[in-house]
PDB file of N, CA and C in Angstrom:
ATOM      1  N   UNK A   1       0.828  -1.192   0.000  1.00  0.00           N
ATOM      2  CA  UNK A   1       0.000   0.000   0.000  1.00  0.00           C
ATOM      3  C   UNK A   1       0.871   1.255   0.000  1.00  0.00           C
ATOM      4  N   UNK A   2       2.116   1.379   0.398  1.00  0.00           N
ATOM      5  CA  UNK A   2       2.784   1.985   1.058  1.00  0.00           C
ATOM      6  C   UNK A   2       3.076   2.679  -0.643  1.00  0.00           C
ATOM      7  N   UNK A   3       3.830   1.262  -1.071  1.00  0.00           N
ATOM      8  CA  UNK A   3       4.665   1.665  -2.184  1.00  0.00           C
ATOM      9  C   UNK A   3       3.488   2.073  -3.498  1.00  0.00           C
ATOM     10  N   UNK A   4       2.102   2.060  -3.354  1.00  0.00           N
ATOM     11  CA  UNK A   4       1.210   2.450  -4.496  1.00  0.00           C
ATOM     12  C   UNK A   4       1.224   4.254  -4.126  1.00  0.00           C
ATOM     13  N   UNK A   5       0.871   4.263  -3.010  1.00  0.00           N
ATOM     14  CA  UNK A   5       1.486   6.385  -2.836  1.00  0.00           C
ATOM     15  C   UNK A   5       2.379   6.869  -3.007  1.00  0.00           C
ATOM     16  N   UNK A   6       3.596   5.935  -3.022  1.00  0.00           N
ATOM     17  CA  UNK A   6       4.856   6.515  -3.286  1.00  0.00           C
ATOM     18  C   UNK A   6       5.025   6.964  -4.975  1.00  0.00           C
ATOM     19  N   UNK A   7       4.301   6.236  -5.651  1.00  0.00           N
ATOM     20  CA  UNK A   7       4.177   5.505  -7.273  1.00  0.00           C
ATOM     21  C   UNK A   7       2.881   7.010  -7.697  1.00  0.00           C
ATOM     22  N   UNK A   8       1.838   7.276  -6.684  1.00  0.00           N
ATOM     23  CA  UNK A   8       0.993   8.556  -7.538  1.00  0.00           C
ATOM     24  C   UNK A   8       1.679   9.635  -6.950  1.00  0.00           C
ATOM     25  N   UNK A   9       2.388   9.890  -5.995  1.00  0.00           N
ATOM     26  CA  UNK A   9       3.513  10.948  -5.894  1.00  0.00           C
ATOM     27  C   UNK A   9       4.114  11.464  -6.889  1.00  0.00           C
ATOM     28  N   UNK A  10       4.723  10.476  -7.828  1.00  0.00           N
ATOM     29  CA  UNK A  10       5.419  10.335  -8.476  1.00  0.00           C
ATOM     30  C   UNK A  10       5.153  10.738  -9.815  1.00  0.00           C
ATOM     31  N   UNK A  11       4.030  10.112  -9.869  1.00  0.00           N
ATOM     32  CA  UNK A  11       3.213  10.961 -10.840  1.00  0.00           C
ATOM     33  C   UNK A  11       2.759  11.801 -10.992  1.00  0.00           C
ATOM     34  N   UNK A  12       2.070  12.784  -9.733  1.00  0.00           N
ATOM     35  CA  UNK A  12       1.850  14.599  -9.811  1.00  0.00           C
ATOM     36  C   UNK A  12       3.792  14.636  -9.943  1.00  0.00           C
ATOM     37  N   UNK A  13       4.277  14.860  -9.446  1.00  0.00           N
ATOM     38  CA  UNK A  13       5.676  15.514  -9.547  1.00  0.00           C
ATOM     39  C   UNK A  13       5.945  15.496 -11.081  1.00  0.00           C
ATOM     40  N   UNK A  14       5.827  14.138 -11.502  1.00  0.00           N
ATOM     41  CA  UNK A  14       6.179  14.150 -13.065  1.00  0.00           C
ATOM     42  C   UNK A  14       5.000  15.022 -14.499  1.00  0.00           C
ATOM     43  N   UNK A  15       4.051  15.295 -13.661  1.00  0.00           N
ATOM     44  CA  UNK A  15       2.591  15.972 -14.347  1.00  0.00           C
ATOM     45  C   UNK A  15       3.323  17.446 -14.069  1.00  0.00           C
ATOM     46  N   UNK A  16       3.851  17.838 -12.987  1.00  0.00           N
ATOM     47  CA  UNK A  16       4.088  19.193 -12.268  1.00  0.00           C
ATOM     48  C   UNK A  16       5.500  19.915 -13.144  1.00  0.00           C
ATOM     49  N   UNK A  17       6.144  18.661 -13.256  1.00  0.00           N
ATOM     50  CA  UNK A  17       7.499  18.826 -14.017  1.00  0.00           C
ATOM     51  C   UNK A  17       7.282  19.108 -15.620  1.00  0.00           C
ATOM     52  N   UNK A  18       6.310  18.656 -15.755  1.00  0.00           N
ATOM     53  CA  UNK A  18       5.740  18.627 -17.628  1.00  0.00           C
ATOM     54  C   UNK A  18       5.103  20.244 -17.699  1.00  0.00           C
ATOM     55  N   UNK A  19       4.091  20.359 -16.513  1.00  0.00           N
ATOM     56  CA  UNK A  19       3.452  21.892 -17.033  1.00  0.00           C
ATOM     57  C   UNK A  19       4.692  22.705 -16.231  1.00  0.00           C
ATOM     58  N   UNK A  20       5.226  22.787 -15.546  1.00  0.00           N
ATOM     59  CA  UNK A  20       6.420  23.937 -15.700  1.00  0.00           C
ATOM     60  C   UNK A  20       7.426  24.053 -16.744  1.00  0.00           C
ATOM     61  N   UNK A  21       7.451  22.593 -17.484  1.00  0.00           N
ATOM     62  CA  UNK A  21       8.377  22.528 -18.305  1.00  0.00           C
ATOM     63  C   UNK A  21       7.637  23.697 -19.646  1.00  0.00           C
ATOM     64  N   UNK A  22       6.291  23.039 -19.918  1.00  0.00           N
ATOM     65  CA  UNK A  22       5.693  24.370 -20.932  1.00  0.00           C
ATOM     66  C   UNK A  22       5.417  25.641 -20.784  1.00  0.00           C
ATOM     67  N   UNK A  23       5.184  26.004 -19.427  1.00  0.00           N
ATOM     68  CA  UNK A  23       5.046  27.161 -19.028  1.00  0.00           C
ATOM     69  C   UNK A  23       6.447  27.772 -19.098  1.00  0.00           C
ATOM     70  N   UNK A  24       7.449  27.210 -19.149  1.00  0.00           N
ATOM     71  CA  UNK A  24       8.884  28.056 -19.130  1.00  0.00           C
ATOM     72  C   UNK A  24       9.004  28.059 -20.988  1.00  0.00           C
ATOM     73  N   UNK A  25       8.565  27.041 -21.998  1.00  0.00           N
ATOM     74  CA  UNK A  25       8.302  27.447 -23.109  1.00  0.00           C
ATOM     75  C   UNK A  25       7.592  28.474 -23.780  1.00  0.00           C
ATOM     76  N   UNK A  26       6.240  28.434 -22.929  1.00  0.00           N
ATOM     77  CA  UNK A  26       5.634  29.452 -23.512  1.00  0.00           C
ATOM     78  C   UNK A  26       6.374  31.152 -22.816  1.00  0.00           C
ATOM     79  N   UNK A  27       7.078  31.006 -21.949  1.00  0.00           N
ATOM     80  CA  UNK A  27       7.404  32.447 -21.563  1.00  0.00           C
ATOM     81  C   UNK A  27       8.218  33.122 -22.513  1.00  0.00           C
ATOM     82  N   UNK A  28       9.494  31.668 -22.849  1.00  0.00           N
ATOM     83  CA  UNK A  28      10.019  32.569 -23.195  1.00  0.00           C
ATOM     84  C   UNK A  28       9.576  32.395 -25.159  1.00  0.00           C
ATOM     85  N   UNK A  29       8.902  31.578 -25.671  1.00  0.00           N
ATOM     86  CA  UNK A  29       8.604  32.477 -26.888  1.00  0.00           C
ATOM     87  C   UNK A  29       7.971  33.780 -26.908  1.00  0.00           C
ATOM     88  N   UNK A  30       6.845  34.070 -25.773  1.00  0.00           N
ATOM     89  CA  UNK A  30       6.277  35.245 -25.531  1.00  0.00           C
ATOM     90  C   UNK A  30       7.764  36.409 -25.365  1.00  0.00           C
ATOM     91  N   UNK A  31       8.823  35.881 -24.958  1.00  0.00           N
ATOM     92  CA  UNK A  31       9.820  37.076 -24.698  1.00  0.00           C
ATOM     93  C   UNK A  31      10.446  37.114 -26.334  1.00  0.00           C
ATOM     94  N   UNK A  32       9.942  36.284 -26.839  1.00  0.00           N
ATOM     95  CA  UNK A  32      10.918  36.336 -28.206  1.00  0.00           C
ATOM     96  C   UNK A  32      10.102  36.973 -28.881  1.00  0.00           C
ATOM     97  N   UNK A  33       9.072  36.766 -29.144  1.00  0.00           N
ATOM     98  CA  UNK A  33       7.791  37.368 -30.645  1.00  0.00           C
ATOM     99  C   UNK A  33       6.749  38.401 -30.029  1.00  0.00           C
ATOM    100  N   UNK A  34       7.097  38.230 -28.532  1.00  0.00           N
ATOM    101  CA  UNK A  34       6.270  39.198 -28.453  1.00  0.00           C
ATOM    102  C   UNK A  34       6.261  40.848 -28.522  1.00  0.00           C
ATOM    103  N   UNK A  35       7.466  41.226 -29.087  1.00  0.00           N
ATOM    104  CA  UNK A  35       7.572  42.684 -29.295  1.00  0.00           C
ATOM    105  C   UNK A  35       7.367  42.766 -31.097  1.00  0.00           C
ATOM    106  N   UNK A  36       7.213  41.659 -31.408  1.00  0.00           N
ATOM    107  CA  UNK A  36       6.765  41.740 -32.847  1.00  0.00           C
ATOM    108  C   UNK A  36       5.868  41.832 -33.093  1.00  0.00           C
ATOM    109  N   UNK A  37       4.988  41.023 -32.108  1.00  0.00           N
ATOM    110  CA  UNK A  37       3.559  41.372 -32.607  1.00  0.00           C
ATOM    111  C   UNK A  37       2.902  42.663 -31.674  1.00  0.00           C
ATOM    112  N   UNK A  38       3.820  43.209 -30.823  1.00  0.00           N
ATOM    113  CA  UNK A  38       3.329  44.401 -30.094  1.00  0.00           C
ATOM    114  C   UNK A  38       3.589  45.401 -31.460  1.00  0.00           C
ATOM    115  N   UNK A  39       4.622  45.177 -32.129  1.00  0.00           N
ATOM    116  CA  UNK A  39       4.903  46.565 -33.508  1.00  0.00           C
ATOM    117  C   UNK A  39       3.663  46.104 -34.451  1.00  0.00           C
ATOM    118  N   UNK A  40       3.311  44.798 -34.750  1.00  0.00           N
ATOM    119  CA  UNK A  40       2.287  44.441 -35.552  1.00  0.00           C
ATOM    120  C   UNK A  40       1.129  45.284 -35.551  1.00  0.00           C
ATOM    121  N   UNK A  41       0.604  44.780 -34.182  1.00  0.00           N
ATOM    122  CA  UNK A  41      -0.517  45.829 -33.415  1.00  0.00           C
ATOM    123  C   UNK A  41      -0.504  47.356 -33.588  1.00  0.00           C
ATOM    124  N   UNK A  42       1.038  47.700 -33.311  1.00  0.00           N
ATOM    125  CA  UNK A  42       0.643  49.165 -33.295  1.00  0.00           C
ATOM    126  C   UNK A  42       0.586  49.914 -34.599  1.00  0.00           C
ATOM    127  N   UNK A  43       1.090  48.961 -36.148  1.00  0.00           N
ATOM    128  CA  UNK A  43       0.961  49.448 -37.139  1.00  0.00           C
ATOM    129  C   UNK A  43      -0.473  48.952 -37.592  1.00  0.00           C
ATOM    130  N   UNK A  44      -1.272  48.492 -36.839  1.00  0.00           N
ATOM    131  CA  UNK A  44      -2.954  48.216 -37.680  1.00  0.00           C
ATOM    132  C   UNK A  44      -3.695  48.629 -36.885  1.00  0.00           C
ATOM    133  N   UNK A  45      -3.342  48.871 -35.350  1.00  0.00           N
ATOM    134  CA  UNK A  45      -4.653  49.611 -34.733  1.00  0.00           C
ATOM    135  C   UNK A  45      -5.361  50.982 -35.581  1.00  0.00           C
ATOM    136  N   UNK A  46      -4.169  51.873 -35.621  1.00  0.00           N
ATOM    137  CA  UNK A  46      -4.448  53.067 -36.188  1.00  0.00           C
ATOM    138  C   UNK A  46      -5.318  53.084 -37.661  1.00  0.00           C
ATOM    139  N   UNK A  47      -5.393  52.136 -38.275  1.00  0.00           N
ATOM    140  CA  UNK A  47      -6.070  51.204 -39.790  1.00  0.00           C
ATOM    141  C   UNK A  47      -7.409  51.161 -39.275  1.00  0.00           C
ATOM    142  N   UNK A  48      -7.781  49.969 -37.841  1.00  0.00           N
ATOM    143  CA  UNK A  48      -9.490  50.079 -37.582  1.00  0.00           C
ATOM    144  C   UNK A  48     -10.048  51.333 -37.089  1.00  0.00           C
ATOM    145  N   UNK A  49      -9.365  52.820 -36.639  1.00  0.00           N
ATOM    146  CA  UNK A  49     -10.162  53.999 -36.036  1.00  0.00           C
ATOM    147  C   UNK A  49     -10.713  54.145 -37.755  1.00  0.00           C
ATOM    148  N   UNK A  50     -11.981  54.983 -37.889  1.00  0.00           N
ATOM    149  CA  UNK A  50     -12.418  55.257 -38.907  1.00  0.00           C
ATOM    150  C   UNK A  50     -11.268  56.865 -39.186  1.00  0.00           C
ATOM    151  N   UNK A  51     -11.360  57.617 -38.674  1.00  0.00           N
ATOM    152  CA  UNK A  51     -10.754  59.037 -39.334  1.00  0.00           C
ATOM    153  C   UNK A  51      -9.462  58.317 -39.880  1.00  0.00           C
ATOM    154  N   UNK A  52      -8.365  57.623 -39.512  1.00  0.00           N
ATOM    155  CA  UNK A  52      -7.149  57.473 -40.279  1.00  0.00           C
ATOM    156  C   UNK A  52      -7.439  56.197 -40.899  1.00  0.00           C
ATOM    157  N   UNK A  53      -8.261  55.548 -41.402  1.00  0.00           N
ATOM    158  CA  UNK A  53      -8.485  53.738 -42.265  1.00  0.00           C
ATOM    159  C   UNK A  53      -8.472  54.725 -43.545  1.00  0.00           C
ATOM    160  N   UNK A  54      -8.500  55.593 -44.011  1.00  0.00           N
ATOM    161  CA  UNK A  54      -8.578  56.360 -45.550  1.00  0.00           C
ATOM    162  C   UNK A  54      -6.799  55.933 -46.060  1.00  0.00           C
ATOM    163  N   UNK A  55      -5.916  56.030 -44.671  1.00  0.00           N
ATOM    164  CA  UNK A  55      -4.499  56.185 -45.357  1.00  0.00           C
ATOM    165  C   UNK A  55      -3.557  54.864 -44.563  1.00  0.00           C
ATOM    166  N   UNK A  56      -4.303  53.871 -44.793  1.00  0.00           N
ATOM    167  CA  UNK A  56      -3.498  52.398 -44.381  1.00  0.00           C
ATOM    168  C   UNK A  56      -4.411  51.743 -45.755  1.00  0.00           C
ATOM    169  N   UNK A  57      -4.470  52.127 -47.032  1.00  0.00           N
ATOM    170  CA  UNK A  57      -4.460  51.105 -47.705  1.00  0.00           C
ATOM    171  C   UNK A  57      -3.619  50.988 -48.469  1.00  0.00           C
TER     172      UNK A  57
END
């Protein structure tokens, strides 16, 4: 009995080890692309206001 808790221990730790492992993936692509798509954004917001969409085509 002893050794079946030791065995689902084992298994959150290894579940715990997998989502930190993606969560440290997803950070750092967010540190990589994410100032690209922050310039993305700031060259098309100004496109959906109606007064300046006449001169983003």
């Amino acid at each position: 009995m002893l050794f079946l808790l030791r065995e689902e221990g084992q298994g959150l730790i290894e579940y715990a080890l997998v989502l930190v492992l993606i969560a440290v993936v997803i950070i750092v692509i967010l540190a990589l692309v994410g100032p690209q798509i922050g310039n993305l954004y700031s060259q098309v917001a100004p496109c959906i206001a109606p007064p300046m969409a006449q001169y983003c085509l």
